[in-house]
Protein backbone atom coordinates (compact mmCIF):
# COMPACT_ATOMS: atom_id res chain seq x y z
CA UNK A 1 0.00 0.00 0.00
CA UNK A 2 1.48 3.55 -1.03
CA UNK A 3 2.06 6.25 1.64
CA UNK A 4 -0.39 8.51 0.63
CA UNK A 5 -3.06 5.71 0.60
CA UNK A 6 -1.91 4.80 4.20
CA UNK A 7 -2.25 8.08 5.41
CA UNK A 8 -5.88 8.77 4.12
CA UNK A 9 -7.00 5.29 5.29
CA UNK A 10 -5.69 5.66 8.71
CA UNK A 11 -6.85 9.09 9.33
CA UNK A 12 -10.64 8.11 7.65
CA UNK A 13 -10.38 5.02 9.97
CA UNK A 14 -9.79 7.14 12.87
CA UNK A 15 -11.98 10.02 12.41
CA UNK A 16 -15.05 7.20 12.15
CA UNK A 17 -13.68 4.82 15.29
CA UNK A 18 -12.86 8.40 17.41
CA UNK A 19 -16.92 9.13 17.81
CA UNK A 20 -17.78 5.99 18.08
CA UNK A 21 -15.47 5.45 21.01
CA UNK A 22 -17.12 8.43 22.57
CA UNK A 23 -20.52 7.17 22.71
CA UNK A 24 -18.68 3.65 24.58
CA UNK A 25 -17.23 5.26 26.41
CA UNK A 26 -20.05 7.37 28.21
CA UNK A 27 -22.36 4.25 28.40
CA UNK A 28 -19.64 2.10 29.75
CA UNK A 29 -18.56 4.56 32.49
CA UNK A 30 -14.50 5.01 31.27
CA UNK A 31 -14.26 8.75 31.75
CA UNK A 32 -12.48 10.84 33.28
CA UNK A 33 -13.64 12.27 36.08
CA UNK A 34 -13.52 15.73 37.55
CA UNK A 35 -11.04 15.54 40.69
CA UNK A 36 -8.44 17.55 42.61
CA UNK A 37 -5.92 17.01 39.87
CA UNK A 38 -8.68 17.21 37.22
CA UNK A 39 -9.12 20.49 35.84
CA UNK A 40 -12.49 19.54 33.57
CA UNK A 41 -15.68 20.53 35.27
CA UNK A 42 -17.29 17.28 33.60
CA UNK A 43 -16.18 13.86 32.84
CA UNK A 44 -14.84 13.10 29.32
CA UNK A 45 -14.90 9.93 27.59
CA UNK A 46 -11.81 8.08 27.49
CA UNK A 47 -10.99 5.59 24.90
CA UNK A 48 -9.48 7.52 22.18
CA UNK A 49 -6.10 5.17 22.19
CA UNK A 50 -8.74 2.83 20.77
CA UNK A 51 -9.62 5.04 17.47
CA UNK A 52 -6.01 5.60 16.96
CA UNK A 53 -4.61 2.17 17.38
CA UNK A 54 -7.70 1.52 14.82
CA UNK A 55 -5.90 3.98 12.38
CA UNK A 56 -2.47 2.82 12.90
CA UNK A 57 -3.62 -0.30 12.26
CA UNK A 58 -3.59 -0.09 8.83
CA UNK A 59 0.31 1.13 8.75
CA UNK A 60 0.72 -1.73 10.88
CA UNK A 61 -0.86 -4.40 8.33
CA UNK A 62 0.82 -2.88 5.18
CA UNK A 63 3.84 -2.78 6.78
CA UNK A 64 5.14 -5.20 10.12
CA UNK A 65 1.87 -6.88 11.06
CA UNK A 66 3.84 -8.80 13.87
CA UNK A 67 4.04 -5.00 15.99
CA UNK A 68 0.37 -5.19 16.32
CA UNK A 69 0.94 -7.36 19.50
CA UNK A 70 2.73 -5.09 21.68
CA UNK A 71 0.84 -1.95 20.29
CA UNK A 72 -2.56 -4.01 21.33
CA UNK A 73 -1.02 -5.05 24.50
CA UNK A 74 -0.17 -1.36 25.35
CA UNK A 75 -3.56 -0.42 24.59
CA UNK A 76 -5.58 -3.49 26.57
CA UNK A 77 -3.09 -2.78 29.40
CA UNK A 78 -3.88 0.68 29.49
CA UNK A 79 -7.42 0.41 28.95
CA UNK A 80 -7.51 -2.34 31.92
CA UNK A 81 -5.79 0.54 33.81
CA UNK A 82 -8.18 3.54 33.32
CA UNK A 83 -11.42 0.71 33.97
CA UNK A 84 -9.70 -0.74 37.31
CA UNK A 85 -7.16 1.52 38.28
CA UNK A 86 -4.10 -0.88 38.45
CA UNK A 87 -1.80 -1.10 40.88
CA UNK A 88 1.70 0.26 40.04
CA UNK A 89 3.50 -3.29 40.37
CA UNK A 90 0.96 -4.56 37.77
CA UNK A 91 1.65 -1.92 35.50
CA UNK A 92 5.63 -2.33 35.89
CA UNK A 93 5.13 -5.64 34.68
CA UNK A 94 2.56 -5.26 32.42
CA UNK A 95 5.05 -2.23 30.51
CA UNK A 96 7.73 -4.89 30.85
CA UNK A 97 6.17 -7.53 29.07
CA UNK A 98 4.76 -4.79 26.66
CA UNK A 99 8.73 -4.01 26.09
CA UNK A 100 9.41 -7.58 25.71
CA UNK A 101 6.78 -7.81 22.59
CA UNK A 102 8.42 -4.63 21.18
CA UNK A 103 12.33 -6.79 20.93
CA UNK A 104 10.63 -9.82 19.91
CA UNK A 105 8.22 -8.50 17.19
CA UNK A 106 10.72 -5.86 16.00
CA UNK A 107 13.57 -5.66 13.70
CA UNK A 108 16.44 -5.87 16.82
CA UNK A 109 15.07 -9.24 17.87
CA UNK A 110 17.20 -10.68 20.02
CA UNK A 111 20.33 -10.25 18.60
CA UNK A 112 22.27 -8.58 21.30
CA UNK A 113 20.86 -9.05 24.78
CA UNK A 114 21.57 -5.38 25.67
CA UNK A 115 19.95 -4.06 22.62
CA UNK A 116 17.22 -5.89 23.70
CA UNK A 117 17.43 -5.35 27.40
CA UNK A 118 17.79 -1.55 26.73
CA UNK A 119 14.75 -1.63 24.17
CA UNK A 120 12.90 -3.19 26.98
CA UNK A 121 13.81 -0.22 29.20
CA UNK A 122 12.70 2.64 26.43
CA UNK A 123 9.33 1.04 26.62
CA UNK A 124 8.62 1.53 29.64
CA UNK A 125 10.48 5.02 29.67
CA UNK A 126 8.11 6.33 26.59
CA UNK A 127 5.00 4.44 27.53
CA UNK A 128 5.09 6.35 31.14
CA UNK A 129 6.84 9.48 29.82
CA UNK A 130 3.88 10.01 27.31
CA UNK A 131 1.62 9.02 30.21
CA UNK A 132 2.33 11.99 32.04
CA UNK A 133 2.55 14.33 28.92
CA UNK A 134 -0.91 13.67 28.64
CA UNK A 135 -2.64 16.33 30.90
CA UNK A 136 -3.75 19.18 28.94
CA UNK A 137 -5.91 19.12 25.89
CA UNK A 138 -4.20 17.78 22.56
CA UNK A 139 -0.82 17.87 24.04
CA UNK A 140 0.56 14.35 24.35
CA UNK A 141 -1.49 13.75 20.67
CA UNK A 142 0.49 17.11 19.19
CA UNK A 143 3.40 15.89 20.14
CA UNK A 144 3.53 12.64 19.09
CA UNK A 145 1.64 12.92 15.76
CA UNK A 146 4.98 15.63 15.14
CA UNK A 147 7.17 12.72 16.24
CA UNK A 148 5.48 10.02 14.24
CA UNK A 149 5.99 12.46 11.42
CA UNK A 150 9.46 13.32 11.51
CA UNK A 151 9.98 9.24 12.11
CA UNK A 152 8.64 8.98 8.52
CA UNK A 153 11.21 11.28 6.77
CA UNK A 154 13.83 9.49 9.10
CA UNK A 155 13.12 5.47 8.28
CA UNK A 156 12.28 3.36 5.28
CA UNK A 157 9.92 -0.04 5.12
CA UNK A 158 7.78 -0.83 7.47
CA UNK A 159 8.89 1.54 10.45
CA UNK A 160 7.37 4.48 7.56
CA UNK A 161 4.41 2.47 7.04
CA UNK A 162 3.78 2.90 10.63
CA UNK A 163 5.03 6.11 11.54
CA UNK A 164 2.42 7.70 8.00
CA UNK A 165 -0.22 5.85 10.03
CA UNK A 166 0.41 6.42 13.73
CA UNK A 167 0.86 10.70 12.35
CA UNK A 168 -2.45 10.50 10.22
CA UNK A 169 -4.66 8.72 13.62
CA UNK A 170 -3.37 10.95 15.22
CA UNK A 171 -4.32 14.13 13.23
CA UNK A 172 -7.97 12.59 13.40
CA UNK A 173 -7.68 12.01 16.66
CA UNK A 174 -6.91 15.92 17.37
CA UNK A 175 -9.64 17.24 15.94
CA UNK A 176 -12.00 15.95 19.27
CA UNK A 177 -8.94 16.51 21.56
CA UNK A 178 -8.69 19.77 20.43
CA UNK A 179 -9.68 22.30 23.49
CA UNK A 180 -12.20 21.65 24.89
CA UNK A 181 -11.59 17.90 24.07
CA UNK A 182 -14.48 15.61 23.45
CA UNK A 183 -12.47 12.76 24.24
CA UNK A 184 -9.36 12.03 25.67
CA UNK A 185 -6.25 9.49 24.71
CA UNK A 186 -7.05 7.38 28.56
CA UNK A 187 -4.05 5.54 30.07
CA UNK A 188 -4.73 3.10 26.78
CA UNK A 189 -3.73 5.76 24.39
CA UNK A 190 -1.05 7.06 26.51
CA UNK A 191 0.22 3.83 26.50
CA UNK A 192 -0.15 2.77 22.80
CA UNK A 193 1.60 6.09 22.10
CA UNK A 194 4.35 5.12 24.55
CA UNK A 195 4.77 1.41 22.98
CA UNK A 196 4.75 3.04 19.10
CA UNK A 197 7.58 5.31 19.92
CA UNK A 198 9.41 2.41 21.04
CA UNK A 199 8.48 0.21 17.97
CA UNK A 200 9.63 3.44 15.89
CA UNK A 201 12.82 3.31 17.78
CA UNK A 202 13.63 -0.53 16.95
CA UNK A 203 13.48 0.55 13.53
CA UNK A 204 15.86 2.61 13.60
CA UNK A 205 17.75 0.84 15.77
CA UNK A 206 17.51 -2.17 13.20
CA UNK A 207 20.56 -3.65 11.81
CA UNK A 208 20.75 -2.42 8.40
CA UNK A 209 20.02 1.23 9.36
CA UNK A 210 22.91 3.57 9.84
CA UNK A 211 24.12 4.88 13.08
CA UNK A 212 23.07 8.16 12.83
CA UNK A 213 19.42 7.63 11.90
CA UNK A 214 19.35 5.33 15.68
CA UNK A 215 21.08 8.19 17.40
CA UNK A 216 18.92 10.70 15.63
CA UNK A 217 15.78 9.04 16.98
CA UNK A 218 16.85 9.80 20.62
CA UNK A 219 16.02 13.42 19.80
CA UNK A 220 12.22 12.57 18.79
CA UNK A 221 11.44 10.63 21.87
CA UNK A 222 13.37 13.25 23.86
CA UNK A 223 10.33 15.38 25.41
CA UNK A 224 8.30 11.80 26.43
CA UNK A 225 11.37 10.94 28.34
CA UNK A 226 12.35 14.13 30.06
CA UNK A 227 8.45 14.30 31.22
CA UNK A 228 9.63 11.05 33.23
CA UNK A 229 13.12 12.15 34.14
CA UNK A 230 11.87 15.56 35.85
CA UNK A 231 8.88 13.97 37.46
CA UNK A 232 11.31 11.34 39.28
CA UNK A 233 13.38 14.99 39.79
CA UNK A 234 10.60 16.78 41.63
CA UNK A 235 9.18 13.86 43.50
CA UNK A 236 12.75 12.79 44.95
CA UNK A 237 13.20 15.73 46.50
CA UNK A 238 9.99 16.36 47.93
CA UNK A 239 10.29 13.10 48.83
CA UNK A 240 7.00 12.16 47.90
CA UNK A 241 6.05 8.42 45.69
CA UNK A 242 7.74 8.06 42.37
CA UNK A 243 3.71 6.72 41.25
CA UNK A 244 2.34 10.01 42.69
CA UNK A 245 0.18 12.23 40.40
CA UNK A 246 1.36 15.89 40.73
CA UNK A 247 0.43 19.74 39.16
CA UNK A 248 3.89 20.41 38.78
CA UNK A 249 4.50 19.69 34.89
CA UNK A 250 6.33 22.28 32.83
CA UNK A 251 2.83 22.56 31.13
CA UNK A 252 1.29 23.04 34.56
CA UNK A 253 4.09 25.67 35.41
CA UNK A 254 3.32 27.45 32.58
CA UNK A 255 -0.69 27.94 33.09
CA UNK A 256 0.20 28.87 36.66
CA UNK A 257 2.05 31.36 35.19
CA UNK A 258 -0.88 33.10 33.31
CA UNK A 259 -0.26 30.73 30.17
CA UNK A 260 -3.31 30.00 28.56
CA UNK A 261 -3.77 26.02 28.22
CA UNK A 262 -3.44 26.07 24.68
CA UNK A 263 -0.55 28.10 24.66
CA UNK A 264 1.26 25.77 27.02
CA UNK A 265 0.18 22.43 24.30
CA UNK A 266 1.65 24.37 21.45
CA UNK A 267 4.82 24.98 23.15
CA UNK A 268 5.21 21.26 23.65
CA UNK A 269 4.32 21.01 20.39
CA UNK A 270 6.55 23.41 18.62
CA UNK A 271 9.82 22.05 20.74
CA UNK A 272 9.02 18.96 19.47
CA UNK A 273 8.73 19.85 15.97
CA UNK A 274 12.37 21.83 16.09
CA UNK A 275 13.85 18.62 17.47
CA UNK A 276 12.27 16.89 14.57
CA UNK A 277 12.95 18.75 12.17
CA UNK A 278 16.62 19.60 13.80
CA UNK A 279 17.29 15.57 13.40
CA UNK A 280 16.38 14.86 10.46
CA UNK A 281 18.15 18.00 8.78
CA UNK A 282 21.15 16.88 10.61
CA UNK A 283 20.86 13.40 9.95
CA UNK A 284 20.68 13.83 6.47
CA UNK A 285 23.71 16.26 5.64
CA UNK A 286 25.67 16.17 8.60
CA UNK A 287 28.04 13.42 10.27
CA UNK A 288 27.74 11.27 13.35
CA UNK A 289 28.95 13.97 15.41
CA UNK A 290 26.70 16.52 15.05
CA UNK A 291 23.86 14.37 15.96
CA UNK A 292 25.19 13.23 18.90
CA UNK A 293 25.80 17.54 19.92
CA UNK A 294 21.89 17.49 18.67
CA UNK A 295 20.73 14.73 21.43
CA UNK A 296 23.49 16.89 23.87
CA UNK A 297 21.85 20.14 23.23
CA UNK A 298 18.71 18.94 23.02
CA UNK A 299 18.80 17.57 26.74
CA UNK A 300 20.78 20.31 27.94
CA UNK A 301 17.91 22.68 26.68
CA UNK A 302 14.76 20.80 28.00
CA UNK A 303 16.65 20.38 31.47
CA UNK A 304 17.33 24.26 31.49
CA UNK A 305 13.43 24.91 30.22
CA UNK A 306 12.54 22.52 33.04
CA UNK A 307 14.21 24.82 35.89
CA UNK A 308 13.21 27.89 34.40
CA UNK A 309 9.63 27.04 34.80
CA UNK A 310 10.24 25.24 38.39
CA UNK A 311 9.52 21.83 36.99
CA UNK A 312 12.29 20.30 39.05
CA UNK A 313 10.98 21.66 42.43
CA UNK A 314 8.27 19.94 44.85
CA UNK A 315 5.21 20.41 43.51
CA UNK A 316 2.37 21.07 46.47
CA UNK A 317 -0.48 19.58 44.35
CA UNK A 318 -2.37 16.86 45.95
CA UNK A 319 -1.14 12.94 45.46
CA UNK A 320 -3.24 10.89 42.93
């Protein structure tokens, strides 16, 4: 199936599954729920992971059919999670074993057990770093529709096939996440989201891609993961659970600050577009060592952005 066909099919696929998923939502009771770190005055469906996954689906089957079964398992695991409210040990191994789909349906395989072992470990870094991304309207969709976009100028094959698709849901997906959302992603679209970076990353991880293209993907998966990295910051040191819910996100520092909600999701969004766009330029024309200074700079940046805001300091908020 051609790219352009991919990309209409997955975004007509979502944009029909997205309402539908709405109306299940409501009459099966998985919504979110206003609450003292809920800033919606009424519940909105979850289940949105579900229309996207739907769309991406068809990426999927043109492409590597075989990464359907972590991508599902992401999403059931997820979905299980915003219906019963898991308990953080099941989700720890539920994210592993979501991990372990990703090296064994994936180009890396097992071929190296610290390939694998580390591809294990991105999972459940993007799968939890999107998780938290994922609290204000069409954020956490924004950015990773611009990630599964630049992965699609960065690989070839299947990981493309995927990446047109997972972009294309997504777009469908934004136009009822858009504020004020209609629906939101859940825990089972913040988790498929998670486990498709991760898939993305395998392929360019694979063996017959070059260095630079797996180095380069660091840089689109680098706001997911420094999401995590601050959160386990700020919670440290108030010494408060690692599995806490908090208000102190750079996106929550920033509407504190008089940012309007929006505002703050386009930031995200925009960041993550100059670190796409930033690796593939570089990937393209320049050498291995200017995409490693990319990934450098591009930490170096989001850490400073992080302090600047406050984002590394206790956050006062309420525990989920």
């Amino acid at each position: 199936m051609s790219l352009p066909v991919v990309a209409v099919v997955s975004f007509g696929v979502a944009l029909v599954v997205t309402p539908v998923m709405i109306v299940v939502a409501r009459r099966s009771g998985v919504v979110d729920r206003p609450g003292a770190l809920k800033d919606q005055a009424t519940p909105v469906p979850y289940l949105g992971g579900v229309a996207v996954f739907a769309g991406a689906a068809v990426g999927a089957l043109s492409g590597r059919p075989s990464v359907l079964i972590p991508l599902a398992a992401a999403l059931v695991l997820g979905v299980a999670d915003d219906r019963f409210d898991l308990s953080p040990g099941i989700r720890l191994v539920g994210e592993v074993g979501v991990g372990l789909a990703v090296v064994v349906t994936g180009p890396v395989r097992f071929d190296g057990a610290v390939a694998a072992l580390l591809l294990v470990a991105v999972t459940v870094l993007l799968i939890n770093g999107v998780n938290l991304m994922d609290g204000l309207d069409m954020l956490a969709g924004g950015v990773c529709a611009v990630a599964a976009l630049s992965f699609a100028l960065l690989l070839d094959g299947p990981g493309r096939q995927l990446a047109v698709a997972l972009g294309a849901a997504l777009v469908a997906f934004l136009l009822f996440n858009r504020p004020p959302a209609r629906v939101y992603l859940g825990d089972g679209g913040a988790y498929l989201l998670g486990a498709a970076l991760s898939v993305l990353v395998s392929e360019a991880w694979a063996p017959h891609v070059t260095v630079e293209v797996g180095v380069g993907a660091l840089a689109l998966v680098a706001l997911p993961a420094a999401e995590l990295a601050f959160a386990v910051v700020r919670r440290l040191r108030g010494r408060t659970s690692l599995v806490a819910g908090d208000r102190g996100h750079p996106y929550d520092r920033l509407v504190r600050r008089g940012w309007h909600r929006t505002a703050a999701s386009l930031a995200y969004i925009g960041v993550e577009a100059v670190l796409g766009l930033g690796a593939v330029a570089i990937v393209r024309h320049l050498g291995l060592g200017a995409v490693i200074a990319l990934d450098a700079a591009a930490a170096a940046v989001l850490v400073a952005l992080a302090a600047a805001t406050g984002a590394l300091s206790p956050d006062q908020g309420a525990a989920a």
